[in-house]
Protein backbone atom coordinates (compact mmCIF):
# COMPACT_ATOMS: atom_id res chain seq x y z
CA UNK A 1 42.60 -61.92 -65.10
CA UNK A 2 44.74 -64.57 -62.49
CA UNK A 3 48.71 -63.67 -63.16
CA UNK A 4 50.16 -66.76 -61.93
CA UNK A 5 54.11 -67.38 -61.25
CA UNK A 6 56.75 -70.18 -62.05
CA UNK A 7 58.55 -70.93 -58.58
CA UNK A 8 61.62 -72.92 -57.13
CA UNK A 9 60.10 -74.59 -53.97
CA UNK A 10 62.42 -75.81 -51.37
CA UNK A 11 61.15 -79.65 -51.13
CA UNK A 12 62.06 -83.20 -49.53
CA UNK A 13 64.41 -85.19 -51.43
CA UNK A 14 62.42 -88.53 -52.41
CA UNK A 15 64.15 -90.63 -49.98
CA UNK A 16 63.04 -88.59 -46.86
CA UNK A 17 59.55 -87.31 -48.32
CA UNK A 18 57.47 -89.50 -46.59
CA UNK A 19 59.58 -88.70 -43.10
CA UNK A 20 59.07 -85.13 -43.82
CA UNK A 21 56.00 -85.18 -44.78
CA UNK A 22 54.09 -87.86 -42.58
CA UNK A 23 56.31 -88.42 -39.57
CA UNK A 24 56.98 -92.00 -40.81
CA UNK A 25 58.44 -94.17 -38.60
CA UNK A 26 58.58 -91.80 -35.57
CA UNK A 27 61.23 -89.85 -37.56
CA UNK A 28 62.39 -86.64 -36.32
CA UNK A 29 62.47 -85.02 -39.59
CA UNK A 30 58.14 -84.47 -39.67
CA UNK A 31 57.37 -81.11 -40.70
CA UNK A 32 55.39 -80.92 -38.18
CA UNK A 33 57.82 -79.44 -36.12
CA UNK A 34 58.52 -76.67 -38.09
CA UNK A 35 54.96 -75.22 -37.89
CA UNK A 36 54.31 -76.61 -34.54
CA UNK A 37 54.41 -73.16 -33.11
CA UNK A 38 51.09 -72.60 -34.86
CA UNK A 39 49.21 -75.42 -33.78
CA UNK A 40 47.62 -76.01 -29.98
CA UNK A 41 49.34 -72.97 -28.39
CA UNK A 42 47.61 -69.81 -27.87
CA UNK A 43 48.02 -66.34 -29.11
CA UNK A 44 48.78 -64.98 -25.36
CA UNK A 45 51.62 -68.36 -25.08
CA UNK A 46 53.13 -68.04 -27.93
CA UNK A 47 56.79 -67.20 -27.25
CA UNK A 48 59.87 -66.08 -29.38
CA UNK A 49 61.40 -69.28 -29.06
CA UNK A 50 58.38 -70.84 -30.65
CA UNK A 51 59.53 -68.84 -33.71
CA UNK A 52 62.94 -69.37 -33.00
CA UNK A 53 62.53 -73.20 -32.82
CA UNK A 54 60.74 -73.59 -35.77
CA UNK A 55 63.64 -71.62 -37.92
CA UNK A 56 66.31 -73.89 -36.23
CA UNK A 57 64.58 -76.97 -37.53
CA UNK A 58 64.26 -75.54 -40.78
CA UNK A 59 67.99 -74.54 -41.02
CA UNK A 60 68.64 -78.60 -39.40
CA UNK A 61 66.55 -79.85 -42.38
CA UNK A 62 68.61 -78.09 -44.60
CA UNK A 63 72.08 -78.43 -43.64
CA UNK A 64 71.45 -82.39 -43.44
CA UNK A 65 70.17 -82.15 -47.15
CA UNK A 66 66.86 -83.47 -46.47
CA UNK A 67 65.38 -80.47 -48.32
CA UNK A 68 66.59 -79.33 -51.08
CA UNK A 69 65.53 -76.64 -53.50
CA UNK A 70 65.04 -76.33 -57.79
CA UNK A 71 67.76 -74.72 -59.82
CA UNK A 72 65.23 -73.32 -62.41
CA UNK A 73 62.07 -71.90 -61.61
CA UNK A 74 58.86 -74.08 -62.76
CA UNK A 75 55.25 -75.37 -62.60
CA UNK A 76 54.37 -78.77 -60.34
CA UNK A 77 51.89 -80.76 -61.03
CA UNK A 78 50.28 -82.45 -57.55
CA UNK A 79 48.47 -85.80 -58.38
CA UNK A 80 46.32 -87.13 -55.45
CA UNK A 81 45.00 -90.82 -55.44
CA UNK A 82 42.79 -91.55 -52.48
CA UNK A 83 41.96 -94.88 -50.73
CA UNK A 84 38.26 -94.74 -52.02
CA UNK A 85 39.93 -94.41 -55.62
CA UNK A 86 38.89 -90.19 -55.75
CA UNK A 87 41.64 -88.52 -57.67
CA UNK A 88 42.71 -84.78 -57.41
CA UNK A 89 45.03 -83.90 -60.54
CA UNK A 90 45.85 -79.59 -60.62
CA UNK A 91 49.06 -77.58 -60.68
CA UNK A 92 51.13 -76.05 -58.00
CA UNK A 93 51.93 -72.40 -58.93
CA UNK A 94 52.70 -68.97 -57.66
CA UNK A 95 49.64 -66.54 -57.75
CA UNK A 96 50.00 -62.64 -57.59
CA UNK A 97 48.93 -61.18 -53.75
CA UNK A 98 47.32 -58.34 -55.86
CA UNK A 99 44.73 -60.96 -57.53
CA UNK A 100 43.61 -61.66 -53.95
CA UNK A 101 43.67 -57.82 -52.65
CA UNK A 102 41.73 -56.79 -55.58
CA UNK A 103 39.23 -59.65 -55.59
CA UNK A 104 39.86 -61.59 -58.64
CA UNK A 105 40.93 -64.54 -56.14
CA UNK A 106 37.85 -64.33 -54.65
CA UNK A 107 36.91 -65.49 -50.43
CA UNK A 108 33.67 -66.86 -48.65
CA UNK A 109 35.26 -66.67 -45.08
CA UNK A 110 36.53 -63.41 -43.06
CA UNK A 111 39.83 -64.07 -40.77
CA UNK A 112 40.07 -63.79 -37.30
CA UNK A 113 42.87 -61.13 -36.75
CA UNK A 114 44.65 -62.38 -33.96
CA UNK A 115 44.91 -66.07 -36.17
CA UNK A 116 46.10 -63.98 -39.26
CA UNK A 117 49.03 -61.82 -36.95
CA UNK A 118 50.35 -64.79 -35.76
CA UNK A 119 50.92 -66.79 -38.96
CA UNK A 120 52.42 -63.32 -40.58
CA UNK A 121 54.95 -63.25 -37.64
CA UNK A 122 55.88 -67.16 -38.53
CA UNK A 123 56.25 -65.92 -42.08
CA UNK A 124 58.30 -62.96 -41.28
CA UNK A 125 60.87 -65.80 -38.91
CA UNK A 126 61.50 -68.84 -40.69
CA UNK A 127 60.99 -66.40 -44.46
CA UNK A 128 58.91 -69.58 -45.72
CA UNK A 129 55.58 -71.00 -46.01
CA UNK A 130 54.94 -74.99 -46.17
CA UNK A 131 51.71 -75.77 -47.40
CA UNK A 132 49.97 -74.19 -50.26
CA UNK A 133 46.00 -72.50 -50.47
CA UNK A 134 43.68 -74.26 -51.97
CA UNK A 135 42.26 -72.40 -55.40
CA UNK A 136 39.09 -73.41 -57.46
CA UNK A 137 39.03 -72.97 -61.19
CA UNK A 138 36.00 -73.01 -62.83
CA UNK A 139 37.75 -72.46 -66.10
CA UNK A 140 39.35 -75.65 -66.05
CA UNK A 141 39.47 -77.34 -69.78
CA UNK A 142 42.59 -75.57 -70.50
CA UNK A 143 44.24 -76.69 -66.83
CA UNK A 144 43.13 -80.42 -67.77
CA UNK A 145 44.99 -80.47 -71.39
CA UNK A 146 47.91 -78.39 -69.93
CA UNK A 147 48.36 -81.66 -67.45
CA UNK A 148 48.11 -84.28 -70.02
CA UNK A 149 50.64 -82.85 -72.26
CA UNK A 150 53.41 -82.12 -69.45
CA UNK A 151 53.29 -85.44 -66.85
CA UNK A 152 55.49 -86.90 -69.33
CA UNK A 153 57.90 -85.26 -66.95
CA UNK A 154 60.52 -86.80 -65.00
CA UNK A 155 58.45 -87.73 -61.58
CA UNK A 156 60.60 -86.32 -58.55
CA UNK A 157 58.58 -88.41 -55.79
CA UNK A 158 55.57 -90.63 -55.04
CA UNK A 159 54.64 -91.58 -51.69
CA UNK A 160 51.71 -93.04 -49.59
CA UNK A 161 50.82 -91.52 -46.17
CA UNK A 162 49.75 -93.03 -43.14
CA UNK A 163 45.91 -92.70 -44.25
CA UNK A 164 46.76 -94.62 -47.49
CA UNK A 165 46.57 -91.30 -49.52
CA UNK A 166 49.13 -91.40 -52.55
CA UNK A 167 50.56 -88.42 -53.42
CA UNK A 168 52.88 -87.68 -56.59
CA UNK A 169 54.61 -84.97 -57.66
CA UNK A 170 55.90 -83.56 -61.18
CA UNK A 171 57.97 -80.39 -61.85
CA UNK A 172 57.60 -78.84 -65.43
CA UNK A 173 60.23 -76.26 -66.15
CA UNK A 174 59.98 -75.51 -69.94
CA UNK A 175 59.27 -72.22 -70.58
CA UNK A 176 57.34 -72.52 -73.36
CA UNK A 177 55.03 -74.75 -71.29
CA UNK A 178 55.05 -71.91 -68.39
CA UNK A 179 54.57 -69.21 -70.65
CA UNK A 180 51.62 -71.29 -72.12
CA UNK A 181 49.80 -72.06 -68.76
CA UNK A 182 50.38 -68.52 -67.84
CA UNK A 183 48.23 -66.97 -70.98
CA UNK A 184 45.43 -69.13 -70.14
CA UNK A 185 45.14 -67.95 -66.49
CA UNK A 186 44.92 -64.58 -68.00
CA UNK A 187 41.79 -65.42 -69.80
CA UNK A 188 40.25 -66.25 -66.46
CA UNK A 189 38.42 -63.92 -64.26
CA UNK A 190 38.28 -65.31 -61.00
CA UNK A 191 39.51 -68.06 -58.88
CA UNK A 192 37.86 -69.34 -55.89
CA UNK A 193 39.61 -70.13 -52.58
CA UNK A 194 38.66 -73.19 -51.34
CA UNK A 195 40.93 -73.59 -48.31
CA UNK A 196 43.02 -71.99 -46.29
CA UNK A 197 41.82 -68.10 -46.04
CA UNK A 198 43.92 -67.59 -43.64
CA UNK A 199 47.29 -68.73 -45.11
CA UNK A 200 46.47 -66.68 -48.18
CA UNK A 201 45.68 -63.20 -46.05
CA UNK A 202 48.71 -63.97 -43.89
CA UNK A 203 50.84 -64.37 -46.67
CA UNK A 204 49.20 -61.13 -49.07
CA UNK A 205 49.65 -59.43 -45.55
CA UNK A 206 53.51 -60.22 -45.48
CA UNK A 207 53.81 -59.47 -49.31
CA UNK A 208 52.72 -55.70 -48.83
CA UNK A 209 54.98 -54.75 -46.57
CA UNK A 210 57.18 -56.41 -48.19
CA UNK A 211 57.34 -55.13 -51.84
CA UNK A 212 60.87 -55.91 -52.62
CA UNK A 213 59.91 -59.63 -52.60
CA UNK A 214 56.76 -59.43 -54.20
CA UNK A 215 58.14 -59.10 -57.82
CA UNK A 216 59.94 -62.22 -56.96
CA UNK A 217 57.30 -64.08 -54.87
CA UNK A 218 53.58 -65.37 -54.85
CA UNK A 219 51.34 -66.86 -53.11
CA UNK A 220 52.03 -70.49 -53.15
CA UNK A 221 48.26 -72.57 -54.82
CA UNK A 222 47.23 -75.60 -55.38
CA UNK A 223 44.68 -75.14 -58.32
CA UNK A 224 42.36 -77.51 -59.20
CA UNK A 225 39.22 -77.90 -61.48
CA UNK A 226 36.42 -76.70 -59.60
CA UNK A 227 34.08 -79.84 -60.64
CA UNK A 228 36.91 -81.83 -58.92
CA UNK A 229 36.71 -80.67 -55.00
CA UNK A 230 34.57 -82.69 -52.50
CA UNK A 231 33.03 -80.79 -50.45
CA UNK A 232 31.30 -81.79 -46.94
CA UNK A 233 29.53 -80.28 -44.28
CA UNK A 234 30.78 -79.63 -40.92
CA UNK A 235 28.17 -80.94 -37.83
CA UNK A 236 27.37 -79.02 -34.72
CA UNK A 237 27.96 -80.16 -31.52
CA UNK A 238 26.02 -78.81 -29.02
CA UNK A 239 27.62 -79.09 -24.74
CA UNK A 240 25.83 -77.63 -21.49
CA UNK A 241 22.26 -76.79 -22.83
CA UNK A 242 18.75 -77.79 -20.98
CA UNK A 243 16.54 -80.18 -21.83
CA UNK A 244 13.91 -77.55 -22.13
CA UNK A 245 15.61 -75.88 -24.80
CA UNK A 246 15.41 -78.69 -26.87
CA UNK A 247 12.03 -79.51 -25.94
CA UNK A 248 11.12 -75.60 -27.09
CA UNK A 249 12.79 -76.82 -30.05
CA UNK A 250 11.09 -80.00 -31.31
CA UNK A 251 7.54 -77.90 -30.32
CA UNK A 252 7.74 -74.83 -31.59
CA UNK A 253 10.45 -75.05 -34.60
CA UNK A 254 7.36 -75.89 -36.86
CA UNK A 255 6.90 -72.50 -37.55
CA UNK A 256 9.71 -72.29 -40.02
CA UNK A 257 10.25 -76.21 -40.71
CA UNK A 258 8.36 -79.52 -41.20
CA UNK A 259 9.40 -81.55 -37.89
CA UNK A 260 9.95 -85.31 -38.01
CA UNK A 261 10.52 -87.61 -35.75
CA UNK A 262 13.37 -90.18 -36.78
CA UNK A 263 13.09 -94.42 -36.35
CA UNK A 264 17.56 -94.12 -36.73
CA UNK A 265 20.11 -91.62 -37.61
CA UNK A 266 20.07 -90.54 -40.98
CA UNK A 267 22.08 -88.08 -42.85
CA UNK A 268 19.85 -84.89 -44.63
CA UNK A 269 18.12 -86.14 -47.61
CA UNK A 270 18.61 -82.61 -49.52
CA UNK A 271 18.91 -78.66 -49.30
CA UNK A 272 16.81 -77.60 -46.69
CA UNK A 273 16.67 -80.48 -44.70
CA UNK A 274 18.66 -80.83 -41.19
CA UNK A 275 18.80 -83.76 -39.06
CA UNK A 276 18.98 -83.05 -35.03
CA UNK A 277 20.08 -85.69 -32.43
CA UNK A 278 18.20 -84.35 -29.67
CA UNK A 279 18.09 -85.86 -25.73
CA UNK A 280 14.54 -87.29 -27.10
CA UNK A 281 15.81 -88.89 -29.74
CA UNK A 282 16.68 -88.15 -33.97
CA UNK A 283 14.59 -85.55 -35.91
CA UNK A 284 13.81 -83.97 -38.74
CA UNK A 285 13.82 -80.64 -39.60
CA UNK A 286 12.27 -79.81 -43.41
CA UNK A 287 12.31 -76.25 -44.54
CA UNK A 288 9.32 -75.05 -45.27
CA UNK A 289 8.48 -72.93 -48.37
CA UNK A 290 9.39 -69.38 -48.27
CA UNK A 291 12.05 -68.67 -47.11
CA UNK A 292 14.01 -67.89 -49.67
CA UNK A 293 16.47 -64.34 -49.59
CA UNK A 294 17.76 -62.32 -51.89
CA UNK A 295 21.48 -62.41 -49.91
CA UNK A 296 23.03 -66.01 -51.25
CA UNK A 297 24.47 -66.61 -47.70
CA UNK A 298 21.17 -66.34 -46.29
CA UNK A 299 20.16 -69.16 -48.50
CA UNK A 300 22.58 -71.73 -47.10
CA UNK A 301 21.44 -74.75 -44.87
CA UNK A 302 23.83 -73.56 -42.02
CA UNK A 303 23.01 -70.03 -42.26
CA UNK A 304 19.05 -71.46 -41.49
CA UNK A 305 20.27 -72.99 -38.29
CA UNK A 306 21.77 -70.24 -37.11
CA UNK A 307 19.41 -67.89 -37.18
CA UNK A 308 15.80 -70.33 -37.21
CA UNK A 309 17.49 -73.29 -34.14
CA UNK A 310 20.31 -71.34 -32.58
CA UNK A 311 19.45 -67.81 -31.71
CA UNK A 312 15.62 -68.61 -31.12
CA UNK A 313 16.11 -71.97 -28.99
CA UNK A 314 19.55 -71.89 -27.67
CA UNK A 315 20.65 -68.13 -27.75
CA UNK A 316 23.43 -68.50 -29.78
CA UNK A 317 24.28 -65.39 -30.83
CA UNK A 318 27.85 -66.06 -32.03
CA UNK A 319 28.59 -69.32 -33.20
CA UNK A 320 32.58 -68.30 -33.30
CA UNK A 321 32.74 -67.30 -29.66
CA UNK A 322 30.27 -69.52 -27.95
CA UNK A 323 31.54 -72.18 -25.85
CA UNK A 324 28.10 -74.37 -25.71
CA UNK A 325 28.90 -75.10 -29.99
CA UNK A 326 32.15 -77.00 -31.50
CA UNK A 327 32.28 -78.52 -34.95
CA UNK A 328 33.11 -81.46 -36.39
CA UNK A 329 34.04 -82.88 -40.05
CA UNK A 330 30.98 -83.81 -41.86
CA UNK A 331 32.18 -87.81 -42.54
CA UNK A 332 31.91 -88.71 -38.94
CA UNK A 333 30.02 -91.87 -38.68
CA UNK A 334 26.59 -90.64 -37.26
CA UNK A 335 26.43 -93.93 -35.07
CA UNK A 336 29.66 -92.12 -32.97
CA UNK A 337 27.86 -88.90 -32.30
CA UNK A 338 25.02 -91.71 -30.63
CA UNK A 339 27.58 -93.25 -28.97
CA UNK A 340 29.00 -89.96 -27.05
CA UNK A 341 25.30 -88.47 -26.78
CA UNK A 342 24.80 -91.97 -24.74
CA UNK A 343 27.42 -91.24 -22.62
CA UNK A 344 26.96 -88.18 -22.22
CA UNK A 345 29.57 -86.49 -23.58
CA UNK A 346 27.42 -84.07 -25.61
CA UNK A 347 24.12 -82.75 -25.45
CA UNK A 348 22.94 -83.56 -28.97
CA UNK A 349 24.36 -82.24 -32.80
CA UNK A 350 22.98 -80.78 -36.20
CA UNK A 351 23.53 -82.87 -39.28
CA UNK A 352 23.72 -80.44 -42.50
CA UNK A 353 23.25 -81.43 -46.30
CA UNK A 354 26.70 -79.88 -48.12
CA UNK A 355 26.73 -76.55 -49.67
CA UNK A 356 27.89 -76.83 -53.55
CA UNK A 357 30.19 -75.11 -55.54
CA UNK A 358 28.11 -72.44 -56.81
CA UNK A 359 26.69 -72.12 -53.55
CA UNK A 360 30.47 -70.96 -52.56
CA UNK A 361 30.78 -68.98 -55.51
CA UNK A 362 27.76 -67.12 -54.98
CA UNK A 363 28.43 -66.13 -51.60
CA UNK A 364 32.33 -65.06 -53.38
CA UNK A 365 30.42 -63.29 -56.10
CA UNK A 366 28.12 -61.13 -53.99
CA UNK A 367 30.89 -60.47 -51.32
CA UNK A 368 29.35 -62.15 -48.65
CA UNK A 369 30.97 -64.65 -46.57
CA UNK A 370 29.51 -68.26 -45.03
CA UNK A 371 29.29 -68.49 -41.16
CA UNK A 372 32.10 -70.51 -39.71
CA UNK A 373 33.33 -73.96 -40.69
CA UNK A 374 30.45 -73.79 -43.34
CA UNK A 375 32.37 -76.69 -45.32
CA UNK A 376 34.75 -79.22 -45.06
CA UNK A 377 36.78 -79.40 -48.95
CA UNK A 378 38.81 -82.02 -49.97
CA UNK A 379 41.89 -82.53 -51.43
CA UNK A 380 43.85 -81.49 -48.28
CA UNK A 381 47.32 -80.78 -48.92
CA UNK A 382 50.25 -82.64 -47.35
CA UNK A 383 52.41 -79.59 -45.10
CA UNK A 384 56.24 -79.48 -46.20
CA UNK A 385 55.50 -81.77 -49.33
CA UNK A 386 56.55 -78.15 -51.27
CA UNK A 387 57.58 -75.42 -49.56
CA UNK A 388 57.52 -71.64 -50.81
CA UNK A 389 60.60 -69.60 -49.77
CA UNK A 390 60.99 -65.54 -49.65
């Protein structure tokens, strides 16, 4: 049972959204300033005046009218239209911090603590949150129909980023229509997070101990059908290893895999296939029969490499903490990760097929959680486009 909430977001008037939103132009209105205080500074740098700065821009924003907020509470509906032609269509809601605590919004990633106590403080300063989590439904038919029968709604803005993403927005405040959306989210069991685990903890986290807002406030969601997300994998980048390591590798990682050597980069066929760039050239690996667990996370591609490349040829015990392994978005051209091998700015990388939905949802399901950036998921959500205030 999801218990989901009407809201009134503070948002960008339509003739500043794309200066809010993208930093057109140079402008000095970007968003980006208000949350800059959580991006590229460290735990052990982060000052008080990073907080305070980021509420002063807020109030700035606000007092010049740039952002303005609903008079009625409501539904949006988020329409995403992508270069390549993809389009993301869900609703923008409020869902209850209880769902989450009790499981019914259910996570495949743990939070780092230190991450999680620093966005709570940034809640508990500027009293708002910019950029919503990203929630898979696989009960969906009823989202779908909702949609079509309310986008006959005033639009309140359209805009195209710098990437050539459009984005348009829709606010439905009926409350028949609410009231309608809301009794089908209580016919579904579970909703999926998708992105941003640590936005939702961080803001469940505030919402506790704060129970005086929590009547009033949610968690702010962008829910979309689950058949609709993209999902890609992340590579590994591998920095400071010997040659010998990967040598041990390509000779001895037959015992759990079919090796292969490669005549060009190619991307992994299907599950159980990874692709290495080593210093001797492109291979590979094929999982062998027999390995399959009973533990879904043990089943996925990335889990394999961890425990069947890392720890037996590289001694990577921790892929959060070690500083040999960084990650990269799976839709990097393979040809660049050549191109810096060549000149030597890495060591070599691991190319992984992408987990699927139920993959996710399995891992969810059984309480288990993926290791680290096990997927990249698309739509990603413009910050400050809506913005949810306690």
């Amino acid at each position: 049972m999801i218990h989901i909430k009407p809201f009134a977001a503070l948002r960008p008037v339509a003739a500043h959204v794309d200066q809010v939103v993208c930093g057109k132009h140079g402008s000095k209105l970007h968003f980006g300033n208000v949350i800059r205080s959580l991006v590229g500074i460290t735990l052990e740098n982060l000052g008080e005046e990073d907080y305070l700065e980021a509420q002063q821009y807020f109030e700035k924003l606000q007092g010049n009218k740039v952002l303005i907020r609903e008079n009625n509470t409501g539904i949006y509906i988020y329409k995403q239209t992508q270069p390549n032609g993809n389009v993301f269509h869900g609703v923008v809601v409020c869902v209850d911090y209880q769902d989450y605590l009790n499981g019914s919004i259910c996570k495949h990633e743990n939070t780092l603590t230190s991450k999680q106590s620093l966005m709570v403080k940034h809640i508990e300063t500027i009293r708002k949150v910019g950029e919503p989590v990203l929630l898979a439904n696989p009960n969906d038919e009823f989202m779908t129909d909702w949609i079509q029968q309310h986008e006959n709604a005033d639009i309140l803005f359209e805009f195209t980023d710098n990437h050539g993403k459009k984005h348009e927005l829709w606010f439905v405040s009926n409350v028949a229509a609410v009231e309608n959306l809301q009794a089908s989210f209580l016919k579904t069991s579970r909703l999926y997070i998708a992105d941003g685990h640590h936005r939702i903890a961080s803001v469940a986290s505030y919402l506790q101990s704060h129970t005086d807002k929590a009547l009033d406030c949610g968690i702010m969601a962008y829910v979309l059908p689950e058949s609709a997300l993209q999902i890609k994998p992340f590579h590994r980048i591998l920095k400071n290893t010997d040659t010998e390591e990967w040598l041990d590798m390509i000779h001895n990682a037959s015992e759990d895999f079919y090796v292969e050597l490669l005549n060009k980069p190619e991307r992994p066929r299907k599950k159980g296939d990874i692709v290495a760039l080593t210093p001797l050239g492109w291979y590979r690996l094929q999982l062998k029969p027999g390995h399959v667990k009973p533990n879904p996370s043990e089943n996925l591609d990335v889990y394999r490499l961890e425990e069947f490349v890392f720890k037996k040829f590289f001694h990577i015990k921790d892929s959060k903490s070690d500083s040999r392994l960084e990650f990269l978005r799976g839709d990097e051209d393979l040809n660049t990760l050549q191109q810096w091998k060549n000149r030597g700015e890495i060591d070599g990388a691991f190319i992984l097929y992408p987990n699927t939905i139920k993959e996710i949802k399995d891992v969810a399901d059984a309480g288990e959680t993926m290791p680290p950036k096990s997927t990249w998921i698309e739509p990603k959500i413009p910050a400050g486009m809506l913005i949810n205030v306690f």
